[in-house]
N, C-alpha and C. Protein backbone atom coordinates (compact mmCIF):
# COMPACT_ATOMS: atom_id res chain seq x y z
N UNK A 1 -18.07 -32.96 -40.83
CA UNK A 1 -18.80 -32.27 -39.78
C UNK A 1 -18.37 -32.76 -38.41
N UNK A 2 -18.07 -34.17 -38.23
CA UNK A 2 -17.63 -34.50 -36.86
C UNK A 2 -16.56 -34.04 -36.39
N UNK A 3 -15.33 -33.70 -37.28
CA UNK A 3 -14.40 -32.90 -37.10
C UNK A 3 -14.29 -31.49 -36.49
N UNK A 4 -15.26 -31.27 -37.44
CA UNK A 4 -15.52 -29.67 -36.98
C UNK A 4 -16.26 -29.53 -35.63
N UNK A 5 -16.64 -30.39 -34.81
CA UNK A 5 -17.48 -30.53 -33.87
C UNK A 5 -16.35 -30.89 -32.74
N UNK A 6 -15.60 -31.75 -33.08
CA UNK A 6 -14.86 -32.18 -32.29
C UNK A 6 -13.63 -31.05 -31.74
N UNK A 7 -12.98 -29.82 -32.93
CA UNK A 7 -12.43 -28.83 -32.87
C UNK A 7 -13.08 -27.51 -32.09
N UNK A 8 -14.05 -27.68 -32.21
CA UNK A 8 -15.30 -26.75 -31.36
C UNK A 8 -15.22 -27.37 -29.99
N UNK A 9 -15.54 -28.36 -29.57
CA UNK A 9 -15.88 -28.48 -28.32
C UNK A 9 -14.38 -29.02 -27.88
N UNK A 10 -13.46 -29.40 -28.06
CA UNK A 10 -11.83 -28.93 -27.89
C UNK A 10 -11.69 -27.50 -27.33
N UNK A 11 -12.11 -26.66 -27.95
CA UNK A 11 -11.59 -24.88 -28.19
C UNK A 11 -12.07 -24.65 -26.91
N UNK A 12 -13.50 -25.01 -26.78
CA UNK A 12 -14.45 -24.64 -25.42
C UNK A 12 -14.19 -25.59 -24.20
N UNK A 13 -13.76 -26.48 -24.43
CA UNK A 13 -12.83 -27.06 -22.92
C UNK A 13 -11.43 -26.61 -22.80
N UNK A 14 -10.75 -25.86 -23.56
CA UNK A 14 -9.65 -25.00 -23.94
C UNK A 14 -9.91 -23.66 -22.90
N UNK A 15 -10.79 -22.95 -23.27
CA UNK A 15 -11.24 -21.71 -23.01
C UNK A 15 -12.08 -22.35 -21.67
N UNK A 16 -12.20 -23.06 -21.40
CA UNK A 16 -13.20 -23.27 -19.86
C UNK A 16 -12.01 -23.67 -19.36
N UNK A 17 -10.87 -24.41 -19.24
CA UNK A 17 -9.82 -24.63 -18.47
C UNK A 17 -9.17 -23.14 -18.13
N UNK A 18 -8.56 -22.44 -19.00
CA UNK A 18 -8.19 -21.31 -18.66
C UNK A 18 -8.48 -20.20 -18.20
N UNK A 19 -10.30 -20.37 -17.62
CA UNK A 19 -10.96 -19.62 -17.05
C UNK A 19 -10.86 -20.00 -15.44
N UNK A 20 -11.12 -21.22 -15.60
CA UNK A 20 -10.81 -22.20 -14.16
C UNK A 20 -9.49 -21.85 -13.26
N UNK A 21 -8.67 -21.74 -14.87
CA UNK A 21 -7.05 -21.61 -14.15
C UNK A 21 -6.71 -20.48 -13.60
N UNK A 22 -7.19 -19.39 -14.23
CA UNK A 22 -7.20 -17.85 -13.91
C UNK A 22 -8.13 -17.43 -12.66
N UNK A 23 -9.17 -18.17 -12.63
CA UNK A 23 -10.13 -17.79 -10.93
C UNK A 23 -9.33 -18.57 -9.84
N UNK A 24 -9.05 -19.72 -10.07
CA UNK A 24 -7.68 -20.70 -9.23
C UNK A 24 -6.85 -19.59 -8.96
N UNK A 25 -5.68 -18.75 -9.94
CA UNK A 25 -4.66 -18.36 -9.61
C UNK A 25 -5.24 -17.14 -8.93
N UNK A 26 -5.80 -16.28 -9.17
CA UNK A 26 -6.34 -15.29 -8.23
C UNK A 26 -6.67 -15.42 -7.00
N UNK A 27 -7.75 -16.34 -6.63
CA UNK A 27 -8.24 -16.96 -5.45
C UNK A 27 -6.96 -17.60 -4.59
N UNK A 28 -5.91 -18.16 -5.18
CA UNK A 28 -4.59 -18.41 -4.46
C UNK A 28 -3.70 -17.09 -3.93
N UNK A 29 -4.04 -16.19 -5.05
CA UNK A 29 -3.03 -15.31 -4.86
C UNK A 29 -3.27 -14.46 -3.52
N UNK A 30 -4.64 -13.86 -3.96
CA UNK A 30 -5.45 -13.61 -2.61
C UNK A 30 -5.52 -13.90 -1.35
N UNK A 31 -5.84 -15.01 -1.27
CA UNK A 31 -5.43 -15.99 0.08
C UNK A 31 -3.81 -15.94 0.48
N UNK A 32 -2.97 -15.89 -0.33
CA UNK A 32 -1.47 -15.76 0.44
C UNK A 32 -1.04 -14.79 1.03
N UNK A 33 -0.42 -14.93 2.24
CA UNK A 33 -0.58 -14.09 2.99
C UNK A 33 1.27 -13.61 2.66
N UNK A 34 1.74 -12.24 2.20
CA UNK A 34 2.53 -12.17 1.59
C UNK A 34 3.19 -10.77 2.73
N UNK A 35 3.89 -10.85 3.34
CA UNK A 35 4.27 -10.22 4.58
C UNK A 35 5.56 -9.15 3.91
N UNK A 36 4.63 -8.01 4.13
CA UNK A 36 6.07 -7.04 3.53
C UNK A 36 6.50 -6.28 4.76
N UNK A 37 7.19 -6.50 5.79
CA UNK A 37 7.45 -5.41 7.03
C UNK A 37 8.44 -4.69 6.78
N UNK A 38 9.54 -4.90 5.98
CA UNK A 38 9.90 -3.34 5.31
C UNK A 38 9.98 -2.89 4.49
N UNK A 39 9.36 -2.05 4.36
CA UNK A 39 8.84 -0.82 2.54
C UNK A 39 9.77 0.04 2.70
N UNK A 40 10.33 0.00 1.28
CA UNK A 40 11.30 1.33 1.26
C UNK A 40 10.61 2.36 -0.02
N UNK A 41 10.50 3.11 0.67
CA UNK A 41 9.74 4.59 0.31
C UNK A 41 11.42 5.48 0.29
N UNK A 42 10.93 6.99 -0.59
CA UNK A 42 11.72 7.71 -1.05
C UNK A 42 11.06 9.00 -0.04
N UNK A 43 12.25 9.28 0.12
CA UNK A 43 11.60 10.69 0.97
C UNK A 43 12.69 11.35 0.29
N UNK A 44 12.66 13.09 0.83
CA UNK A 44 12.51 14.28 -0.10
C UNK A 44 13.73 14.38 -1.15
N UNK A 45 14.97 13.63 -0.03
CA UNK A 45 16.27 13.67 -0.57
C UNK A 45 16.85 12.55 -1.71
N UNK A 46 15.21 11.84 -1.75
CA UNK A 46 15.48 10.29 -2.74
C UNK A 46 16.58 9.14 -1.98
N UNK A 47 16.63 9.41 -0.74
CA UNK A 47 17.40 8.44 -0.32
C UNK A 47 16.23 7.21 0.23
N UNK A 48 16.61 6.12 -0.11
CA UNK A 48 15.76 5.01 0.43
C UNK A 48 15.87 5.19 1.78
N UNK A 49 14.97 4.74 2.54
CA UNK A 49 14.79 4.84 4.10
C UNK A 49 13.45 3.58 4.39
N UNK A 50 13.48 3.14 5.20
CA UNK A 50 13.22 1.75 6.17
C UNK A 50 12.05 2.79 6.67
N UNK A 51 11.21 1.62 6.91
CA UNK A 51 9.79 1.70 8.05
C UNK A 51 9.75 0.44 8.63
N UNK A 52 10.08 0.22 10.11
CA UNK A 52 9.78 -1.20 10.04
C UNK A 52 8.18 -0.85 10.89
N UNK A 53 7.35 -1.95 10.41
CA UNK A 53 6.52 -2.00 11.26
C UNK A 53 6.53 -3.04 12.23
N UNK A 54 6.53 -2.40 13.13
CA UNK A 54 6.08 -3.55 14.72
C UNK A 54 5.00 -4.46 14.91
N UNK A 55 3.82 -3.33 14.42
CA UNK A 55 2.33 -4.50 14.45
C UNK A 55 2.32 -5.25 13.61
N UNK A 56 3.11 -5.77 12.68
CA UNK A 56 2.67 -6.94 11.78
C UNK A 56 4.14 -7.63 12.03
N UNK A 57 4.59 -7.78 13.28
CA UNK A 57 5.77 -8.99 13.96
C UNK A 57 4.50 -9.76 13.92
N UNK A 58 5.53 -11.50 13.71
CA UNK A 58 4.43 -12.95 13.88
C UNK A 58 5.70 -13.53 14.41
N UNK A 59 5.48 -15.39 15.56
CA UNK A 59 6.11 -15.41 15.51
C UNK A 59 6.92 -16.44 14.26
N UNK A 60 8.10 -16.79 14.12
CA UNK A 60 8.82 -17.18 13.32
C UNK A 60 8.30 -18.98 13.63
N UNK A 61 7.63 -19.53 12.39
CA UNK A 61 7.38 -20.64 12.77
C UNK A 61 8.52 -21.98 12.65
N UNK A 62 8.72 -23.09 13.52
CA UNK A 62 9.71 -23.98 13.38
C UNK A 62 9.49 -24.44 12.36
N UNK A 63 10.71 -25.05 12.01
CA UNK A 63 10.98 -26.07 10.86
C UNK A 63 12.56 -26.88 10.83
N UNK A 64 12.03 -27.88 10.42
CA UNK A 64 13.75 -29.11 9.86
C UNK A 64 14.48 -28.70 8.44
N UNK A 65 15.34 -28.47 8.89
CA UNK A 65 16.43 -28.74 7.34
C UNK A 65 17.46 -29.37 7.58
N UNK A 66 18.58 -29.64 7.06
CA UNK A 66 19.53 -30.42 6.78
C UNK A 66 20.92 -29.95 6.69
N UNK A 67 22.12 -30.20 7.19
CA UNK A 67 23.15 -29.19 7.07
C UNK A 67 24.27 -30.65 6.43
N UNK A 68 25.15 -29.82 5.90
CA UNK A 68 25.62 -30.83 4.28
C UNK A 68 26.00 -32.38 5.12
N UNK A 69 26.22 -32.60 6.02
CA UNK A 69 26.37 -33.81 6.53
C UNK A 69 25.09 -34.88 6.85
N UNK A 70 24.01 -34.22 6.77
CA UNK A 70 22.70 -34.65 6.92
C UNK A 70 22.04 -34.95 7.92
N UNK A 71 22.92 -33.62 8.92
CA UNK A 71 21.97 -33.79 10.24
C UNK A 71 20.75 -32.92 10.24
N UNK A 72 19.98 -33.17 10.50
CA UNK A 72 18.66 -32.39 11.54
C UNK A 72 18.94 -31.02 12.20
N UNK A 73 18.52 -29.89 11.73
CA UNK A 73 18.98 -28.53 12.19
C UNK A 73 17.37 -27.74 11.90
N UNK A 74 17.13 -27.37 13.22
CA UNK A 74 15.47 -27.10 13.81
C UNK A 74 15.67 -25.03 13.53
N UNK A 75 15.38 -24.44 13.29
CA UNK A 75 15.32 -23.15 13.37
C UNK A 75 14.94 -22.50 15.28
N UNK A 76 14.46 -23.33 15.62
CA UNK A 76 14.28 -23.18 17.15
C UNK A 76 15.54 -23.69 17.83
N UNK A 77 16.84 -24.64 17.31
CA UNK A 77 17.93 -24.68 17.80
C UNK A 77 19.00 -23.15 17.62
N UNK A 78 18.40 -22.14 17.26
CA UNK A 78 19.22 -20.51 17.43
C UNK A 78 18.06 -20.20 18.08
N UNK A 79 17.45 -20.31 19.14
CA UNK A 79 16.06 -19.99 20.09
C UNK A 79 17.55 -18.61 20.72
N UNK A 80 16.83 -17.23 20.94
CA UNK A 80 17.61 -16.51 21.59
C UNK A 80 18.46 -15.60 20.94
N UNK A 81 18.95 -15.68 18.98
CA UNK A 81 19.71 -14.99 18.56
C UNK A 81 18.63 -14.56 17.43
N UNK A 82 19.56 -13.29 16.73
CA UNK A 82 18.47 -12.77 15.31
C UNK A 82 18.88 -13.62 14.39
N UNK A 83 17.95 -13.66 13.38
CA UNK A 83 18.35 -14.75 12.40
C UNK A 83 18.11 -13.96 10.99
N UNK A 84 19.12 -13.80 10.13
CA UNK A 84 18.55 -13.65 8.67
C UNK A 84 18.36 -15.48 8.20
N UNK A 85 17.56 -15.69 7.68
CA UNK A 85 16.76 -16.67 6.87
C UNK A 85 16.65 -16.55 5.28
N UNK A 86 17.13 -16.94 4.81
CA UNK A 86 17.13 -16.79 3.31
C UNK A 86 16.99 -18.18 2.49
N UNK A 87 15.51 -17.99 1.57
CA UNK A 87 15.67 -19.19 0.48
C UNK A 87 16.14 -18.78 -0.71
N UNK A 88 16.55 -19.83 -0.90
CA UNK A 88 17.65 -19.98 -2.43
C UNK A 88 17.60 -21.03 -3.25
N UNK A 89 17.82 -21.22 -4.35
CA UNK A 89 18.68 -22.08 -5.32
C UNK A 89 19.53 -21.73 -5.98
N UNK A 90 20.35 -23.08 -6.43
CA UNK A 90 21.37 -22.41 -7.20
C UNK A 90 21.24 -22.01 -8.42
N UNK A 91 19.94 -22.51 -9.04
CA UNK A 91 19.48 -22.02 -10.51
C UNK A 91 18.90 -20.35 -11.18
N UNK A 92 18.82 -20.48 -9.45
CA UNK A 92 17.78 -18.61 -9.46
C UNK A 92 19.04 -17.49 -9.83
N UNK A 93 18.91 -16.98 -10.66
CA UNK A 93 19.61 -15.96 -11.47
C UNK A 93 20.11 -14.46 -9.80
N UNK A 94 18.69 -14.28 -9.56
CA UNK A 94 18.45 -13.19 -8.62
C UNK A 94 19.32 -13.64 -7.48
N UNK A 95 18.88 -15.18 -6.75
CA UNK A 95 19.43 -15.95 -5.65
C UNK A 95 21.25 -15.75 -5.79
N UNK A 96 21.93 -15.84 -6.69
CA UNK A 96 22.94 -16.01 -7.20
C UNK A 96 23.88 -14.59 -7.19
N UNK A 97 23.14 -13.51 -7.56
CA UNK A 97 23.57 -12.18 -7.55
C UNK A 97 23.75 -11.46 -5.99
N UNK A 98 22.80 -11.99 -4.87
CA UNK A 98 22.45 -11.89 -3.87
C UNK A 98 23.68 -11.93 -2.71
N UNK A 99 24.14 -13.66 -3.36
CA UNK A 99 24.97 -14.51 -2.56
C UNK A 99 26.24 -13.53 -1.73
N UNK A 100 27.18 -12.73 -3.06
CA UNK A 100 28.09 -12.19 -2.17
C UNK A 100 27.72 -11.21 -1.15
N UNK A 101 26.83 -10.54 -1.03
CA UNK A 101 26.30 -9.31 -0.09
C UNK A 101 26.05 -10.50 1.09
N UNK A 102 25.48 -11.44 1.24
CA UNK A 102 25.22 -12.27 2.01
C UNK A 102 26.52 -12.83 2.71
N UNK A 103 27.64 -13.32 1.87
CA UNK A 103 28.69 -14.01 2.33
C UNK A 103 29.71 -12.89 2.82
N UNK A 104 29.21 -11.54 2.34
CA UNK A 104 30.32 -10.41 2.97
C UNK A 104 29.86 -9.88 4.54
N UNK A 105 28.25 -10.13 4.73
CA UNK A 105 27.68 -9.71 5.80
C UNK A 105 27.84 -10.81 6.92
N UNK A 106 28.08 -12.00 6.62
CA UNK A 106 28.46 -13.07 7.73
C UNK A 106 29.75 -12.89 7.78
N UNK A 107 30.89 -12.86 7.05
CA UNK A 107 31.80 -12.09 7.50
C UNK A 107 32.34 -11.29 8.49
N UNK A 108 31.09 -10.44 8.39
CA UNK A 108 31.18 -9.24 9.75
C UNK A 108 30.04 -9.24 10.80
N UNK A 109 29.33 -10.12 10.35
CA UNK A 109 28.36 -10.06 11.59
C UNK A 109 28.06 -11.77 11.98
N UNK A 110 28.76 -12.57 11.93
CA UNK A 110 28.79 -13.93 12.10
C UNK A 110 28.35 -14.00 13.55
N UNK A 111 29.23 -13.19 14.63
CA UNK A 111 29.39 -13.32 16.27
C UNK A 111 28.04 -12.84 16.59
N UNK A 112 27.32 -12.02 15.90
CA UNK A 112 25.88 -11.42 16.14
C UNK A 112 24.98 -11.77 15.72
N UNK A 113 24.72 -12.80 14.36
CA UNK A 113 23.17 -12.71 13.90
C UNK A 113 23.80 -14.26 13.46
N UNK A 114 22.32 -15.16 13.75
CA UNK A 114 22.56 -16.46 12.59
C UNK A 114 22.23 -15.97 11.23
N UNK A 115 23.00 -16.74 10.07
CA UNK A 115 22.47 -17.42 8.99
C UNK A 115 22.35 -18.60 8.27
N UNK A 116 20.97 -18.49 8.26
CA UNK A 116 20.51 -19.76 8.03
C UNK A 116 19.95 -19.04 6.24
N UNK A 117 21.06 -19.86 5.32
CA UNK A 117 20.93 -19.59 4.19
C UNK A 117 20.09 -21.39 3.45
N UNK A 118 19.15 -21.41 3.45
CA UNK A 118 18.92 -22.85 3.24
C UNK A 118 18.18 -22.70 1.56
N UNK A 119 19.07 -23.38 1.11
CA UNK A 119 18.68 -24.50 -0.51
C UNK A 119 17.19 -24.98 -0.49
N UNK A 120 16.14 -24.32 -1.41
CA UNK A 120 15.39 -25.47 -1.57
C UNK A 120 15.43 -26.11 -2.57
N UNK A 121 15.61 -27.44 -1.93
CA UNK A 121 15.94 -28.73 -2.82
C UNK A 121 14.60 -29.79 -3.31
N UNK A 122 14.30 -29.55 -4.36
CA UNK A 122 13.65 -30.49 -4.72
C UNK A 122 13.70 -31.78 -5.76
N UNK A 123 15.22 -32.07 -5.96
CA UNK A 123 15.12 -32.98 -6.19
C UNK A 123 15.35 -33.63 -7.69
N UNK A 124 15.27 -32.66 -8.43
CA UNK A 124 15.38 -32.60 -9.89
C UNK A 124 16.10 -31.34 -10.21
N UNK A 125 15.41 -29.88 -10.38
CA UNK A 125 15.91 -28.82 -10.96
C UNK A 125 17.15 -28.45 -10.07
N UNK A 126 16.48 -28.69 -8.25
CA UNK A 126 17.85 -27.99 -7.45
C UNK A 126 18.00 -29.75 -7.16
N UNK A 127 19.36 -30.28 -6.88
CA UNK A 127 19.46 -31.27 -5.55
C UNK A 127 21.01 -30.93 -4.49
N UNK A 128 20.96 -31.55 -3.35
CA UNK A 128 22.10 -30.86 -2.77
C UNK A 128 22.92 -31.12 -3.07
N UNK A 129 23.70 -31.57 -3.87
CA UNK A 129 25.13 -31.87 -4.78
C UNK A 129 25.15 -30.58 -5.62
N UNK A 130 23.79 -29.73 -6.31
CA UNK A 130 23.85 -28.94 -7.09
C UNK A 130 24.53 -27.73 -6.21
N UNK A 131 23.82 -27.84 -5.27
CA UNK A 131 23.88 -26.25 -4.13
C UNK A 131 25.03 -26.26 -3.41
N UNK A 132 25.68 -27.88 -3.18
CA UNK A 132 26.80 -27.53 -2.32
C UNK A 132 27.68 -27.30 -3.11
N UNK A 133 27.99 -27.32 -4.84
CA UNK A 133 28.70 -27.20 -5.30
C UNK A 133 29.11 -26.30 -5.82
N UNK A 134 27.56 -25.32 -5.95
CA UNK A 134 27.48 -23.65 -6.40
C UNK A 134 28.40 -23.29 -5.41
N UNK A 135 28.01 -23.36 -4.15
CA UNK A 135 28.16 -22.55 -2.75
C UNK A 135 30.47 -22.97 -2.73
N UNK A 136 30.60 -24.32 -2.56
CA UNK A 136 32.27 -24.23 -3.15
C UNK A 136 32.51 -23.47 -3.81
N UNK A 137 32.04 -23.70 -5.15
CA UNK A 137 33.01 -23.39 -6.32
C UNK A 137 33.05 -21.58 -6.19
N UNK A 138 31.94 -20.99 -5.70
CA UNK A 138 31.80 -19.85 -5.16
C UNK A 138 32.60 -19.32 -4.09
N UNK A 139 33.28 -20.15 -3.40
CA UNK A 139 34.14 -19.75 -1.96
C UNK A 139 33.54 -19.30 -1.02
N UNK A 140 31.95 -19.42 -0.69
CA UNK A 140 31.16 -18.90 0.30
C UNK A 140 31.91 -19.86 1.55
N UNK A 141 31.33 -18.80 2.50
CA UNK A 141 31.76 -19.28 3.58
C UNK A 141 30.78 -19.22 4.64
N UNK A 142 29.22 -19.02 4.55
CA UNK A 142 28.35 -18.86 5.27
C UNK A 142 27.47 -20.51 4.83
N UNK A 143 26.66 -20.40 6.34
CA UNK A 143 26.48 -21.79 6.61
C UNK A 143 24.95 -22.11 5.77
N UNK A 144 25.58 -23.55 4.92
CA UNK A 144 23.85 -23.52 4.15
C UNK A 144 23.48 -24.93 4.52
N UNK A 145 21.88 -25.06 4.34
CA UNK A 145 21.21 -26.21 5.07
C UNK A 145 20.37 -26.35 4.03
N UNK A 146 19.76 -27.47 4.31
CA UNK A 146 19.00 -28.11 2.79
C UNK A 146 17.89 -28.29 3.15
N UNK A 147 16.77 -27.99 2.44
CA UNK A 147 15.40 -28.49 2.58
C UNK A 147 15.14 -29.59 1.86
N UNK A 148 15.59 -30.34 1.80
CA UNK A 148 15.60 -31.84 1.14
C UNK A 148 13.36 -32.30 1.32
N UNK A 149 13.09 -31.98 2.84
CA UNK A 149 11.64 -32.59 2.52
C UNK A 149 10.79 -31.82 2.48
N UNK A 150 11.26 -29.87 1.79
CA UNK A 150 10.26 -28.85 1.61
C UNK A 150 9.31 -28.75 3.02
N UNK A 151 10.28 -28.79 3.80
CA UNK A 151 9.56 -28.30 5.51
C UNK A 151 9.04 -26.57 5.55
N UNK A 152 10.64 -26.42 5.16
CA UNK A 152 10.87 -24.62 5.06
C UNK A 152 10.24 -23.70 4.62
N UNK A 153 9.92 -24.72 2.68
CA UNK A 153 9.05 -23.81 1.54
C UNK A 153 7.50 -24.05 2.09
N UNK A 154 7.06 -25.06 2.39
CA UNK A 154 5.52 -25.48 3.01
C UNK A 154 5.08 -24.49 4.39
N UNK A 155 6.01 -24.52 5.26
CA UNK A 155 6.22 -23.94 6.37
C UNK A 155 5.94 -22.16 6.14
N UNK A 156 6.67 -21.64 5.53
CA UNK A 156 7.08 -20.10 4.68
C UNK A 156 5.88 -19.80 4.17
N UNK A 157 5.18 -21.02 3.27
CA UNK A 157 4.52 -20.47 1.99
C UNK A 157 5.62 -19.75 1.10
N UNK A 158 6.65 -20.23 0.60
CA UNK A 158 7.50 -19.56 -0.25
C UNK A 158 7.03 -20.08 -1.54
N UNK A 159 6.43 -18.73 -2.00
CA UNK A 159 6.38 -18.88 -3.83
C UNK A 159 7.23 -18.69 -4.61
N UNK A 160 8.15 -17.40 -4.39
CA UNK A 160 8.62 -17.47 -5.16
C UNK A 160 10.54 -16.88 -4.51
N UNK A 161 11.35 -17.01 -5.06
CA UNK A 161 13.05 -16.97 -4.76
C UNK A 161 13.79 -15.78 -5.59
N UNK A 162 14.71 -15.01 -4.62
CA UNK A 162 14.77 -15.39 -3.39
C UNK A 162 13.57 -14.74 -2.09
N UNK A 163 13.34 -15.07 -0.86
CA UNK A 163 13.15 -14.73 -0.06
C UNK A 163 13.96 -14.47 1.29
N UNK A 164 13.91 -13.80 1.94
CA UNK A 164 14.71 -13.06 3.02
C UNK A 164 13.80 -13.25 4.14
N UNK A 165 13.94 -13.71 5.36
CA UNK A 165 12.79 -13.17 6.55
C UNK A 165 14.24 -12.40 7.60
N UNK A 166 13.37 -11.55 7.87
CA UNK A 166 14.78 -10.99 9.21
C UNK A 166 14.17 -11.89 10.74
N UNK A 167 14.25 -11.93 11.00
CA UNK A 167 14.01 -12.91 12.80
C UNK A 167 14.69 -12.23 13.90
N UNK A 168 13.93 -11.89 14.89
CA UNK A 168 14.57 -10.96 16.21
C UNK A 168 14.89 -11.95 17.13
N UNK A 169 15.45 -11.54 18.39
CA UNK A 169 16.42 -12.42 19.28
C UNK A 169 14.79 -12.85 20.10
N UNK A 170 13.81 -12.46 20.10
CA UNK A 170 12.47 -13.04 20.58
C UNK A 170 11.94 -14.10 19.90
N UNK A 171 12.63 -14.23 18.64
CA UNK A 171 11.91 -15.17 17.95
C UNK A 171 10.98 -14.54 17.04
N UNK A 172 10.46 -13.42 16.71
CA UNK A 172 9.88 -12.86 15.78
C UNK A 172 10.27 -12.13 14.30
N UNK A 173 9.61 -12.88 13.59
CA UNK A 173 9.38 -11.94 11.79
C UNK A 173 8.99 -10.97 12.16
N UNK A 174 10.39 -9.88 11.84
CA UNK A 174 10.24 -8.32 11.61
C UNK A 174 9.85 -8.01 10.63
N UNK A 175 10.31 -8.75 9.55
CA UNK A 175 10.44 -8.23 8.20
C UNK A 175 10.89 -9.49 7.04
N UNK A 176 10.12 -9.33 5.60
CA UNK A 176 10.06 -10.38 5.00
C UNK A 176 10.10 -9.53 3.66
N UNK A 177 11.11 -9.87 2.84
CA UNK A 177 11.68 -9.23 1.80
C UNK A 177 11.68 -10.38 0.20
N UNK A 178 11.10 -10.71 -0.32
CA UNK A 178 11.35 -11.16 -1.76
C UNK A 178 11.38 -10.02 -2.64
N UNK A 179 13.02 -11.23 -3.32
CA UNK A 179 13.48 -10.58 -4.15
C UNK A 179 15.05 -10.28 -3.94
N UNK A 180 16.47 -10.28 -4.92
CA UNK A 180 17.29 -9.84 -4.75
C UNK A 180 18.12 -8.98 -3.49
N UNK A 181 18.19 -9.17 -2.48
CA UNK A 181 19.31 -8.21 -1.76
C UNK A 181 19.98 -7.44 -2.04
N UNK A 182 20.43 -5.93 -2.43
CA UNK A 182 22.06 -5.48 -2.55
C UNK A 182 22.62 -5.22 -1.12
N UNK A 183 23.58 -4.41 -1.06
CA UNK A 183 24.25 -4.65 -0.33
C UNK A 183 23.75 -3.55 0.48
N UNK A 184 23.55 -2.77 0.43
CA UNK A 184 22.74 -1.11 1.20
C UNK A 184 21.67 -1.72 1.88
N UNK A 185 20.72 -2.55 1.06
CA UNK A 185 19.29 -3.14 1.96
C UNK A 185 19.78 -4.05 2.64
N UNK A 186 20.51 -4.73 2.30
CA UNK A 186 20.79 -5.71 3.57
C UNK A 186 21.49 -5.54 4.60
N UNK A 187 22.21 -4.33 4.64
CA UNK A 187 22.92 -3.55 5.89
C UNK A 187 21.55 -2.76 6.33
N UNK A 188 20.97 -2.58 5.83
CA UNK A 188 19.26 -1.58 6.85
C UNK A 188 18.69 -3.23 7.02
N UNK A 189 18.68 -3.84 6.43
CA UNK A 189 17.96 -5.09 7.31
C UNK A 189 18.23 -5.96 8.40
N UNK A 190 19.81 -5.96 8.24
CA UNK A 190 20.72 -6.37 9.14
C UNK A 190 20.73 -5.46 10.71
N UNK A 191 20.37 -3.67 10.78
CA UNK A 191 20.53 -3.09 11.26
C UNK A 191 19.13 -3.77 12.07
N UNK A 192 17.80 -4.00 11.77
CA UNK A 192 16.88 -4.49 12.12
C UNK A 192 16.84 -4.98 13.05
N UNK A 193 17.62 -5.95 13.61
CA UNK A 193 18.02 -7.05 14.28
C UNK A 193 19.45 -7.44 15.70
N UNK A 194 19.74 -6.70 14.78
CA UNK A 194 21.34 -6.33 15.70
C UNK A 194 21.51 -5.46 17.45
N UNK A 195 21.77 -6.39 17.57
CA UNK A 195 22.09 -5.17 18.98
C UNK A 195 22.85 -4.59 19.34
């Protein structure tokens, strides 16, 4: 009988944790403030087409990361230019598929827009030996910076990878995109910004 008592009230701190965990994850989810400024909607011809909205610009908040030598690189040191912003790892399947549309668009728009493609590194799953070595062995040629003390992801609220923010030459989030890039959206996102 003590057994059976002990398997019972197991089951029911079982089932009370996962009730806990499920009002937790909702109540988080809720509260995050998850910034979509451009929706792509289908209009008549099924061609994707852009809305940016203006009223939900914020501005772009500072933060430290790390560039492979291990200096100090502030997001307020490009004060004045547009910025694509992109988090990554090298483990993220999506992050990875992303990369060349990214490394073909600095290519051609290097003289006009920063990118600040920054690694979050934490230390175990990603570390920056992992990312600088993806980013070589890959032949990228766009500039990546490390979040070594999760300034960026804390800063962002980044849940989940990849994420995209577009940034105007004012310093403002136009637009905040998770999820994969191709190469079509990131030329309308790029267009965003550009002068």
């Amino acid at each position: 009988m003590n057994t059976k008592r002990k398997t019972i009230l197991g089951i029911l701190i079982f089932v009370a944790f996962l009730g806990i965990a499920s009002f937790a994850y909702s109540t988080l989810t809720n509260n995050y403030k998850q910034t979509k400024d451009i929706q792509i909607t289908k209009n008549s011809d099924e061609q994707d087409e852009y809305e940016d909205n203006e009223n939900k610009k914020y501005p772009a908040p500072n933060f430290t990361v790390f560039d492979k030598q291990g200096n100090k690189v502030k997001l307020s040191d490009f004060a004045g230019k547009p910025i694509i912003l992109n988090f990554w790892a090298s483990w993220c399947p999506p992050c990875r598929s992303e990369m060349p549309h990214f490394n073909k668009a600095y290519a051609t728009e290097k003289d006009n827009i920063v990118f600040m493609m920054v690694d979050l590194v934490d230390g175990q799953r990603e570390t920056q030996a992992k990312g600088q070595k993806y980013v070589q062995d890959q032949g990228y040629d766009f500039p990546v910076y490390f979040d070594n003390e999760q300034q960026g992801l804390n800063t962002y609220r980044i849940s989940s990878i990849p994420t995209t923010l577009i940034i105007d030459s004012a310093g403002n989030v136009v637009a905040e995109y998770q999820g994969a890039f191709d190469e079509k959206t990131l030329a309308k996102a790029i267009n965003l910004i550009k002068h």
